[in-house]
PDB file of N, CA and C in Angstrom:
ATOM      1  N   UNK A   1      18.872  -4.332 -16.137  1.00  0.00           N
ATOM      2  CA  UNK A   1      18.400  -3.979 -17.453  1.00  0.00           C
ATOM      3  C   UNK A   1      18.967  -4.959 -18.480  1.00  0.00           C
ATOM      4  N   UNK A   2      18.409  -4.830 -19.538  1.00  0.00           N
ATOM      5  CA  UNK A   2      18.749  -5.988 -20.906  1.00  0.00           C
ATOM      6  C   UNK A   2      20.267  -4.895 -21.238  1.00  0.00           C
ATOM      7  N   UNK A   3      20.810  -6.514 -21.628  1.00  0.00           N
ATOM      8  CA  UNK A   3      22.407  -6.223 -22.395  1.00  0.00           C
ATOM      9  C   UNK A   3      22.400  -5.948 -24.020  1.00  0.00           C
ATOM     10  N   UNK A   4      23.190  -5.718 -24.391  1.00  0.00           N
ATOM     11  CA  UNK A   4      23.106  -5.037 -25.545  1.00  0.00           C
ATOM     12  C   UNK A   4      23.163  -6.184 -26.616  1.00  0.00           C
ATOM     13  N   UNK A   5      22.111  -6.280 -27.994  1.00  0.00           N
ATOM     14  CA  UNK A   5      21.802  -7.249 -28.529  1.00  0.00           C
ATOM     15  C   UNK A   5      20.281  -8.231 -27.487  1.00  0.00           C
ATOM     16  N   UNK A   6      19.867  -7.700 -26.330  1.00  0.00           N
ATOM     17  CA  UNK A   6      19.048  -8.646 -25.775  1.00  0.00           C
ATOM     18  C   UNK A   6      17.605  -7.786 -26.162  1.00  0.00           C
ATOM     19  N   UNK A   7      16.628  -8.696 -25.908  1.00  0.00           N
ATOM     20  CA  UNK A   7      14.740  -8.181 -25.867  1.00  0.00           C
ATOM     21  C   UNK A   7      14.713  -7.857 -24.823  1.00  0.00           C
ATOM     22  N   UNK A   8      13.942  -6.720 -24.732  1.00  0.00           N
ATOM     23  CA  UNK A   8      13.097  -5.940 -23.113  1.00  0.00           C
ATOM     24  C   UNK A   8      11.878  -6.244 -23.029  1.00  0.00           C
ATOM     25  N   UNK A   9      11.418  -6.911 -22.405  1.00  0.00           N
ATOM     26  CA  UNK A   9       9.909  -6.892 -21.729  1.00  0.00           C
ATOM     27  C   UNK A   9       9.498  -5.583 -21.765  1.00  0.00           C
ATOM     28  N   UNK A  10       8.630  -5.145 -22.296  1.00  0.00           N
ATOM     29  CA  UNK A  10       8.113  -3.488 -22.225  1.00  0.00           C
ATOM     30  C   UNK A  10       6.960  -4.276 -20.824  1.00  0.00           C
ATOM     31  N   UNK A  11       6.781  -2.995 -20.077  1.00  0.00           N
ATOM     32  CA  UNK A  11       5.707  -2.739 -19.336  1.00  0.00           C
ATOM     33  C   UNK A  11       4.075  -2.659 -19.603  1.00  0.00           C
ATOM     34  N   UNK A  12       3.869  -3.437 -20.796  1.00  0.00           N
ATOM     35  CA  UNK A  12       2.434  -3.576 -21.236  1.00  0.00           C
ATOM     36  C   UNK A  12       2.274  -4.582 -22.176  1.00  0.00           C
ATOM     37  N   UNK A  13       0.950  -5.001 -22.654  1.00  0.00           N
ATOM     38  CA  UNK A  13       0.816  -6.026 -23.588  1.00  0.00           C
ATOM     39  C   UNK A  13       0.584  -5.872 -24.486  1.00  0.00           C
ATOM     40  N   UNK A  14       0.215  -6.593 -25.575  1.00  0.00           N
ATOM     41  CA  UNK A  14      -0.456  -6.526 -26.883  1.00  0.00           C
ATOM     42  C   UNK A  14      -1.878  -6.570 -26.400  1.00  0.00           C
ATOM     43  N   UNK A  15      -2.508  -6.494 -27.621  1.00  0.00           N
ATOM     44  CA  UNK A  15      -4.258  -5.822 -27.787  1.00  0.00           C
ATOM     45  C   UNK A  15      -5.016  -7.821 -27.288  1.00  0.00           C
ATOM     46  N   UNK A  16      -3.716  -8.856 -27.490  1.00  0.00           N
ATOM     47  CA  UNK A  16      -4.395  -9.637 -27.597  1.00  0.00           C
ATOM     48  C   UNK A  16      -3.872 -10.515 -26.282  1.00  0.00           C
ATOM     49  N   UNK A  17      -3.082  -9.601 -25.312  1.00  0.00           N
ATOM     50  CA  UNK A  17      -2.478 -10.124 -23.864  1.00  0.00           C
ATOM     51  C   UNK A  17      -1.405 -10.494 -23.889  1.00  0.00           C
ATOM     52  N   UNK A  18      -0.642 -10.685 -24.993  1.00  0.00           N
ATOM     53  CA  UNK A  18       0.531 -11.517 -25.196  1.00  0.00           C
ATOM     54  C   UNK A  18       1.764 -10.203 -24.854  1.00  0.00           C
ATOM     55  N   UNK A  19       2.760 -10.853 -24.150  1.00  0.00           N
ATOM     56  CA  UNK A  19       3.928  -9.958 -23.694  1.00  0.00           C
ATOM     57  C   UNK A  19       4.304  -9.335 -25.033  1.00  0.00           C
ATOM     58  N   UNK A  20       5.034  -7.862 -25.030  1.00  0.00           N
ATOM     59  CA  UNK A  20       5.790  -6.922 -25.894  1.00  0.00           C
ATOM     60  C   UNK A  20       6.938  -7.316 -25.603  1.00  0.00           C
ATOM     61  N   UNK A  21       7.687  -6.887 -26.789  1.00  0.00           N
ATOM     62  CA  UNK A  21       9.110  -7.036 -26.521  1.00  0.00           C
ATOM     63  C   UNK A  21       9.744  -5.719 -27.191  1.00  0.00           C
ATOM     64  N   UNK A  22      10.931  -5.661 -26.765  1.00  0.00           N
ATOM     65  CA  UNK A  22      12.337  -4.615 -27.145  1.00  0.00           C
ATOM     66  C   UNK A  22      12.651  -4.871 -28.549  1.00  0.00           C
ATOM     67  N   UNK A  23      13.353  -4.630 -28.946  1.00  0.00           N
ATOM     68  CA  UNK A  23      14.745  -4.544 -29.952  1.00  0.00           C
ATOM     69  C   UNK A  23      15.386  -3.871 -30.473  1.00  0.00           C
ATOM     70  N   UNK A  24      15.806  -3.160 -29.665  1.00  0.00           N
ATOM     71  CA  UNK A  24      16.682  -2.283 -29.669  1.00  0.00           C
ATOM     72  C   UNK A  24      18.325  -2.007 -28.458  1.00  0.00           C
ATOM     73  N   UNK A  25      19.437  -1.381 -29.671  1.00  0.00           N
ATOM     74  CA  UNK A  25      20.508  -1.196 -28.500  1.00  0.00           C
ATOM     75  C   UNK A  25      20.403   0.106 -28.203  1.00  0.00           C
ATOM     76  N   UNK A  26      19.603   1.009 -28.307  1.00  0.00           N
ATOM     77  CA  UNK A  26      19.632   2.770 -27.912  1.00  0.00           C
ATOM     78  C   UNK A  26      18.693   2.532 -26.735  1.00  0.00           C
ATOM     79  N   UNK A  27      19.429   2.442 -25.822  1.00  0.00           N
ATOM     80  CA  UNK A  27      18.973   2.515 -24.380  1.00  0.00           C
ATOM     81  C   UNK A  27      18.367   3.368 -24.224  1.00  0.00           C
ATOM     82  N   UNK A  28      18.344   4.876 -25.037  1.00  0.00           N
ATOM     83  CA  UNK A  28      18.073   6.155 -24.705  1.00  0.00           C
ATOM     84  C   UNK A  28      16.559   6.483 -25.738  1.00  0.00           C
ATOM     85  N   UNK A  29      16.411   5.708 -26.213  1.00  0.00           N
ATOM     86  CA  UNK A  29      15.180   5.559 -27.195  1.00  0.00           C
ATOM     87  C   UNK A  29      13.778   5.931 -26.609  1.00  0.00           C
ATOM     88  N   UNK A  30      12.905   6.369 -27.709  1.00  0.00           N
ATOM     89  CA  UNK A  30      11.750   7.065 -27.341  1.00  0.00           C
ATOM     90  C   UNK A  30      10.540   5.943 -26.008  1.00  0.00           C
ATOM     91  N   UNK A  31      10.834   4.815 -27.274  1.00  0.00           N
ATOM     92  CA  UNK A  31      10.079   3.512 -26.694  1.00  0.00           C
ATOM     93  C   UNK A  31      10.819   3.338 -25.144  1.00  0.00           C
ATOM     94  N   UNK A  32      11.843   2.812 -25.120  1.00  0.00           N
ATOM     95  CA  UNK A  32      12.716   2.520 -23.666  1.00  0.00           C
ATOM     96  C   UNK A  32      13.020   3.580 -23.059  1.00  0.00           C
ATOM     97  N   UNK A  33      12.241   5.199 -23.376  1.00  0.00           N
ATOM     98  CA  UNK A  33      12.130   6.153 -21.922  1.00  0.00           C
ATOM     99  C   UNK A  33      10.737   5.880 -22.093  1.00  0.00           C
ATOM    100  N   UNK A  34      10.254   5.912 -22.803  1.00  0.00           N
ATOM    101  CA  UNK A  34       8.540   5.340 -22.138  1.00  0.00           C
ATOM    102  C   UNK A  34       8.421   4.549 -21.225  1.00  0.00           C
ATOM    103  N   UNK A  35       8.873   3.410 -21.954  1.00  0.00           N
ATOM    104  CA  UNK A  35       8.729   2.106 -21.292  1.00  0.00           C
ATOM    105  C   UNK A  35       9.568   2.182 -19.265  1.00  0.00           C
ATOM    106  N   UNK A  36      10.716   3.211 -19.120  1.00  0.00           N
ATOM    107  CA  UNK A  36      11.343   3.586 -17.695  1.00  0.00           C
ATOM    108  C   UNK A  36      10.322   4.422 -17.640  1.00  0.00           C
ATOM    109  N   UNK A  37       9.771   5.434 -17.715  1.00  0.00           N
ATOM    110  CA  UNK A  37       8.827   6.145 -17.284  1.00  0.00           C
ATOM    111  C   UNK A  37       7.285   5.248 -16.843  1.00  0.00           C
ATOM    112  N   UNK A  38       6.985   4.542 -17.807  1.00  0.00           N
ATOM    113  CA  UNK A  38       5.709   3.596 -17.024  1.00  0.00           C
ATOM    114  C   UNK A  38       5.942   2.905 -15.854  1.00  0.00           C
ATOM    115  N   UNK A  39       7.070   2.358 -16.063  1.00  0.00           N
ATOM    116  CA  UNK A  39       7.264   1.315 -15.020  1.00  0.00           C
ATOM    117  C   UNK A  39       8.033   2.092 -13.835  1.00  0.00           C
ATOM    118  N   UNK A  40       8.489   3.164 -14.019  1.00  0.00           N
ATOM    119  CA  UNK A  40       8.452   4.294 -12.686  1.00  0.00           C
ATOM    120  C   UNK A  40       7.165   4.169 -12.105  1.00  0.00           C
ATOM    121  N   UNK A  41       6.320   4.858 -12.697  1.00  0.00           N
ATOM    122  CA  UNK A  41       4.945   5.112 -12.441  1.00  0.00           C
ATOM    123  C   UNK A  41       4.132   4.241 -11.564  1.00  0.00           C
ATOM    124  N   UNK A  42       4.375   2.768 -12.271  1.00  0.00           N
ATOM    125  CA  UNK A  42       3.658   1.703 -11.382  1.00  0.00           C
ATOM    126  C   UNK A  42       4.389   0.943 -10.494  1.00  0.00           C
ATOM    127  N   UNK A  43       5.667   1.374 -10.400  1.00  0.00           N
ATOM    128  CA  UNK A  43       6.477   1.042  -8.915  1.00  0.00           C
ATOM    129  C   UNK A  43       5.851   1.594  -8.035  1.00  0.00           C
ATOM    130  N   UNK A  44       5.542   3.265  -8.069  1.00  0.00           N
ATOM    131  CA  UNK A  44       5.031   4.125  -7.548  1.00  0.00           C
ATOM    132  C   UNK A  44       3.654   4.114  -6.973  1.00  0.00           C
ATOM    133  N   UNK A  45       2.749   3.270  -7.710  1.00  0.00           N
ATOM    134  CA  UNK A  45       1.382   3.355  -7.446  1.00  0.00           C
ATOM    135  C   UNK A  45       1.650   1.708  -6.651  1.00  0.00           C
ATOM    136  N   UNK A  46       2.351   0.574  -6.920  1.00  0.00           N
ATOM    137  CA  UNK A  46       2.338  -0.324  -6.001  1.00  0.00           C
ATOM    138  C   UNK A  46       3.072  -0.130  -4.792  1.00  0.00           C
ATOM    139  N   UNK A  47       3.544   0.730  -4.572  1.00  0.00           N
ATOM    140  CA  UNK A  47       4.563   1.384  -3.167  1.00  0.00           C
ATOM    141  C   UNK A  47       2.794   2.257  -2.082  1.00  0.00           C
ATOM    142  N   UNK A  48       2.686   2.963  -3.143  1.00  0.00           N
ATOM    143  CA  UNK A  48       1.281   3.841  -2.437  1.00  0.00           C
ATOM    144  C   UNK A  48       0.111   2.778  -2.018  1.00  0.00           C
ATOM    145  N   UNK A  49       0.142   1.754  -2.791  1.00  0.00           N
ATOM    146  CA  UNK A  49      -1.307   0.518  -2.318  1.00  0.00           C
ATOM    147  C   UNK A  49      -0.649  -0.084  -1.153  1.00  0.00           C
ATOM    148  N   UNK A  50      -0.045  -0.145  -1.269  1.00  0.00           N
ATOM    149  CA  UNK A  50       0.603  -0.825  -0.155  1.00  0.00           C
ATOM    150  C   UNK A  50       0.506  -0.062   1.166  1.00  0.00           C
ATOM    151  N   UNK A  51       1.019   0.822   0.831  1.00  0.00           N
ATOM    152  CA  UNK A  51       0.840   1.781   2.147  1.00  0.00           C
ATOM    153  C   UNK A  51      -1.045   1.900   2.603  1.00  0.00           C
ATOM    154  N   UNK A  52      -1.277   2.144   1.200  1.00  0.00           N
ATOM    155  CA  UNK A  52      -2.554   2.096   1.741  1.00  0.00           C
ATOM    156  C   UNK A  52      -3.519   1.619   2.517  1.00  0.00           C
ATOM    157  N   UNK A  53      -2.978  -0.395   2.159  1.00  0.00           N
ATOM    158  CA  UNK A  53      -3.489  -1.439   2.647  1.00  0.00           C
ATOM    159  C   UNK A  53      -3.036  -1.201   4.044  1.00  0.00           C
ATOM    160  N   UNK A  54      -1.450  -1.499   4.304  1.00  0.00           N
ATOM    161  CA  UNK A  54      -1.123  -1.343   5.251  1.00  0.00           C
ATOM    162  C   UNK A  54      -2.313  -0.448   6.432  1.00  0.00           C
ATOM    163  N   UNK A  55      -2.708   0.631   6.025  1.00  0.00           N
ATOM    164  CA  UNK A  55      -3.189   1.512   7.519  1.00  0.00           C
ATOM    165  C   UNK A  55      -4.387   0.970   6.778  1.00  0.00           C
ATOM    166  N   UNK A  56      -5.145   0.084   5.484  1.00  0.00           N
ATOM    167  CA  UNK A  56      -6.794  -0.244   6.143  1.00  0.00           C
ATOM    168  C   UNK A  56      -6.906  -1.297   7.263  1.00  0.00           C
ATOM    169  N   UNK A  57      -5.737  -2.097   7.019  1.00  0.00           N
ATOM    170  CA  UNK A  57      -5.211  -3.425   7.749  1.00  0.00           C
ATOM    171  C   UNK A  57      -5.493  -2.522   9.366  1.00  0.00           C
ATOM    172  N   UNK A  58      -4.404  -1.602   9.444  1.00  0.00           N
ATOM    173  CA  UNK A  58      -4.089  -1.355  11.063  1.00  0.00           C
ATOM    174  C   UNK A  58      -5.667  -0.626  11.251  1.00  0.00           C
ATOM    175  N   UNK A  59      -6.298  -0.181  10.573  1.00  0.00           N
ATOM    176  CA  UNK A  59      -7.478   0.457  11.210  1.00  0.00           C
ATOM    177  C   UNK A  59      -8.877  -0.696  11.234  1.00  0.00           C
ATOM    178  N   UNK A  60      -8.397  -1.779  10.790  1.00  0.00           N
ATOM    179  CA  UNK A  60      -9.349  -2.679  11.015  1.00  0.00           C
ATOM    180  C   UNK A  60     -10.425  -2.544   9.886  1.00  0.00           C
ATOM    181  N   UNK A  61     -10.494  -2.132   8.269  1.00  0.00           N
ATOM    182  CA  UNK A  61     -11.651  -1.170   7.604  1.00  0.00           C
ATOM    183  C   UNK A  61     -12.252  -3.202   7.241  1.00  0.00           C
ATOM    184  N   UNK A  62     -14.245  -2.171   7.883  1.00  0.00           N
ATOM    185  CA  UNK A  62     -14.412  -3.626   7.759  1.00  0.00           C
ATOM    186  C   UNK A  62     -15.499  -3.917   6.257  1.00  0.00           C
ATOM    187  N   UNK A  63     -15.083  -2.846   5.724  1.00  0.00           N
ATOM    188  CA  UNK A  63     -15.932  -1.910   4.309  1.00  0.00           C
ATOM    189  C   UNK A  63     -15.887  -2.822   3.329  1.00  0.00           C
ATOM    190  N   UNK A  64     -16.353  -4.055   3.061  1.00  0.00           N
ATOM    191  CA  UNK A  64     -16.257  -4.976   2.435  1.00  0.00           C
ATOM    192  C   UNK A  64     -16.083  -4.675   0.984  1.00  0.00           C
ATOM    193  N   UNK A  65     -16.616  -3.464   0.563  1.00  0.00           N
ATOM    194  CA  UNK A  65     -16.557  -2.628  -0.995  1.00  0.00           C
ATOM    195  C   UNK A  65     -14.912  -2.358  -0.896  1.00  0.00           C
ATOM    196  N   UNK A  66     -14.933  -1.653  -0.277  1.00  0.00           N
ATOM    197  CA  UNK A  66     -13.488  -0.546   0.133  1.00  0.00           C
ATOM    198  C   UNK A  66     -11.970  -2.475  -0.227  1.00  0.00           C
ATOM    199  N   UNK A  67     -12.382  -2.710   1.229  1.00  0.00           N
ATOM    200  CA  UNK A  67     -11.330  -3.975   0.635  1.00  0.00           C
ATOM    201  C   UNK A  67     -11.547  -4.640  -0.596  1.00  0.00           C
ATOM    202  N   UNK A  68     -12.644  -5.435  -1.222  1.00  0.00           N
ATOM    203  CA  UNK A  68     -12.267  -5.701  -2.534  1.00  0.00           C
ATOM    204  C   UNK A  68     -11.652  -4.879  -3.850  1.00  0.00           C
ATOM    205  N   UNK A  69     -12.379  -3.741  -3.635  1.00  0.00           N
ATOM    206  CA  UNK A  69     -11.215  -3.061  -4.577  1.00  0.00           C
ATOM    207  C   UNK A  69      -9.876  -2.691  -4.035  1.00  0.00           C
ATOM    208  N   UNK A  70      -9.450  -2.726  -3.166  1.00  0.00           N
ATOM    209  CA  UNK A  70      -8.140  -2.753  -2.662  1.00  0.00           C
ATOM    210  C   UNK A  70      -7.637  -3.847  -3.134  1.00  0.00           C
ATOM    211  N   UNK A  71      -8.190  -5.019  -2.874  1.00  0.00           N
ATOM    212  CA  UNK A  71      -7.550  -6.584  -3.212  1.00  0.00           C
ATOM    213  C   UNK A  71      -7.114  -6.814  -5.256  1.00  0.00           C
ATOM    214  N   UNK A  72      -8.113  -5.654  -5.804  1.00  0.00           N
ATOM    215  CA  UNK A  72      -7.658  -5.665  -7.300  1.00  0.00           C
ATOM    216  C   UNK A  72      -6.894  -4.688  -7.598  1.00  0.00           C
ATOM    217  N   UNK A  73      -7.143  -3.952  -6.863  1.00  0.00           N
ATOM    218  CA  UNK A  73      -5.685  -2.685  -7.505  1.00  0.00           C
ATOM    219  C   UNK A  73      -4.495  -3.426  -6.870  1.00  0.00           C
ATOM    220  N   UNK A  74      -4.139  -4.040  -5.875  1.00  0.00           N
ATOM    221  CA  UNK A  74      -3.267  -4.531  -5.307  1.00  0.00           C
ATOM    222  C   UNK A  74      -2.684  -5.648  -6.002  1.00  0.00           C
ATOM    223  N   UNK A  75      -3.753  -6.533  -6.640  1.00  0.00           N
ATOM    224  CA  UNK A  75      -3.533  -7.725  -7.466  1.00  0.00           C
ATOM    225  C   UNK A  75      -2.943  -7.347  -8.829  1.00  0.00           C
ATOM    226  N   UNK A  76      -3.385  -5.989  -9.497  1.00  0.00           N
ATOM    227  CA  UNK A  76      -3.306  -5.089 -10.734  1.00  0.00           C
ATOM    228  C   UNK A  76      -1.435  -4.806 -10.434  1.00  0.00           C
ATOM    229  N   UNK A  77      -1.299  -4.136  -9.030  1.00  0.00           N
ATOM    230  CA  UNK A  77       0.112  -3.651  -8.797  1.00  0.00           C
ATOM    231  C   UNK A  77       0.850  -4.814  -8.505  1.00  0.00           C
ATOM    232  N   UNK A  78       0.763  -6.055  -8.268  1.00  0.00           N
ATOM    233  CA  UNK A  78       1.485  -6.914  -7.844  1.00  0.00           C
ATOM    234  C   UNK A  78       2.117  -7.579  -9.464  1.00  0.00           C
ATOM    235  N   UNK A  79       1.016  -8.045 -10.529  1.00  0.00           N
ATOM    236  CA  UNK A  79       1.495  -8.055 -11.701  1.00  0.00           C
ATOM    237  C   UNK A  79       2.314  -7.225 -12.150  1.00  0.00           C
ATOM    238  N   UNK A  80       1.886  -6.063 -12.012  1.00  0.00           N
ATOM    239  CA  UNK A  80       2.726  -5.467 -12.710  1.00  0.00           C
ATOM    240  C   UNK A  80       4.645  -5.226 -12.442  1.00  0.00           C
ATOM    241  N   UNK A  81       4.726  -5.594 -10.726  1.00  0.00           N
ATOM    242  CA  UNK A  81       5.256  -5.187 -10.595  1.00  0.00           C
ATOM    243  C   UNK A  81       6.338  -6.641 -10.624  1.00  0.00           C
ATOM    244  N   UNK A  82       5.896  -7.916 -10.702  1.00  0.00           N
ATOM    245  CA  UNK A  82       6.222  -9.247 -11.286  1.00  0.00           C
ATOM    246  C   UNK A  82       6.767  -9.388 -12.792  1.00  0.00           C
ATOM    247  N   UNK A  83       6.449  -8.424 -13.617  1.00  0.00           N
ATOM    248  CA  UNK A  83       6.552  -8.236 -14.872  1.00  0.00           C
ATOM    249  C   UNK A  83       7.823  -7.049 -15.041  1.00  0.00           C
ATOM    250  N   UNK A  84       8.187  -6.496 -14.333  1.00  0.00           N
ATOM    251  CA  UNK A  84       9.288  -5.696 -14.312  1.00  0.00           C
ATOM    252  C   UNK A  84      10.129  -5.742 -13.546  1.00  0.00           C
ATOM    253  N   UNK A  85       9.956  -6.899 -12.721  1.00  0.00           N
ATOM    254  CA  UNK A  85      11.192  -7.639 -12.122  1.00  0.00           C
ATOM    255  C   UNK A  85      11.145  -8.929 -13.062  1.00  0.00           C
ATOM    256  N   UNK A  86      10.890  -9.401 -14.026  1.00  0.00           N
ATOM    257  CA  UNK A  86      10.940 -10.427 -14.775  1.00  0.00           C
ATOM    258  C   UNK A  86      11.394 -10.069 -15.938  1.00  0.00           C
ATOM    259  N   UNK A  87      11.529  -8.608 -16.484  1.00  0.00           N
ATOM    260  CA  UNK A  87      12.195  -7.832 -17.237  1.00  0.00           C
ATOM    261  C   UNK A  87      13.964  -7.724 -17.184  1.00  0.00           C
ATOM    262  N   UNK A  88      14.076  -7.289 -15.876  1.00  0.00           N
ATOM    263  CA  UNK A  88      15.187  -7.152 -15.124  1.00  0.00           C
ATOM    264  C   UNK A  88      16.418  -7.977 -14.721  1.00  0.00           C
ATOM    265  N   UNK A  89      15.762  -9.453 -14.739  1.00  0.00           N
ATOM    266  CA  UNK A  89      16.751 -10.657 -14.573  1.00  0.00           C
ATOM    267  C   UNK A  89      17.258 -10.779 -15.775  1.00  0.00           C
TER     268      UNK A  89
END
């Protein structure tokens, strides 16, 4: 997590794509339990795609619909989850 006096990467963007930032030292703040609560959330949903992929992989799914949207929610969870380990360092 950010040290005290540092910017947090929040877990979302501006309206115009550009990264959010922190500024704040109240760790305990409305914004920075949001911001741990989202990025709970989409740890969570990139842990579940995964699994998911995993058994379309082992079952061979040859559902060409079914895998491309797998390949964007997966691509969706992989950002995101690049962005809150890039928070973190």
């Amino acid at each position: 997590m950010t040290t005290r006096g540092e910017l947090r990467l929040l877990p979302w963007t501006g309206p115009d794509g550009k990264p959010c930032y922190l500024s704040t030292d109240d760790q305990g703040g409305y914004v920075s339990r949001l911001a741990d609560h989202i990025e709970a959330f989409q740890l969570g949903m990139a842990s579940r795609l995964l699994e998911h992929a995993r058994q379309a992989f082992d079952d061979k799914t040859e559902d060409l619909e079914e895998l491309h949207l797998l390949t964007a929610q997966l691509t969706s969870a992989l950002r995101d989850v690049v962005r809150i380990a890039t928070s973190r360092v």
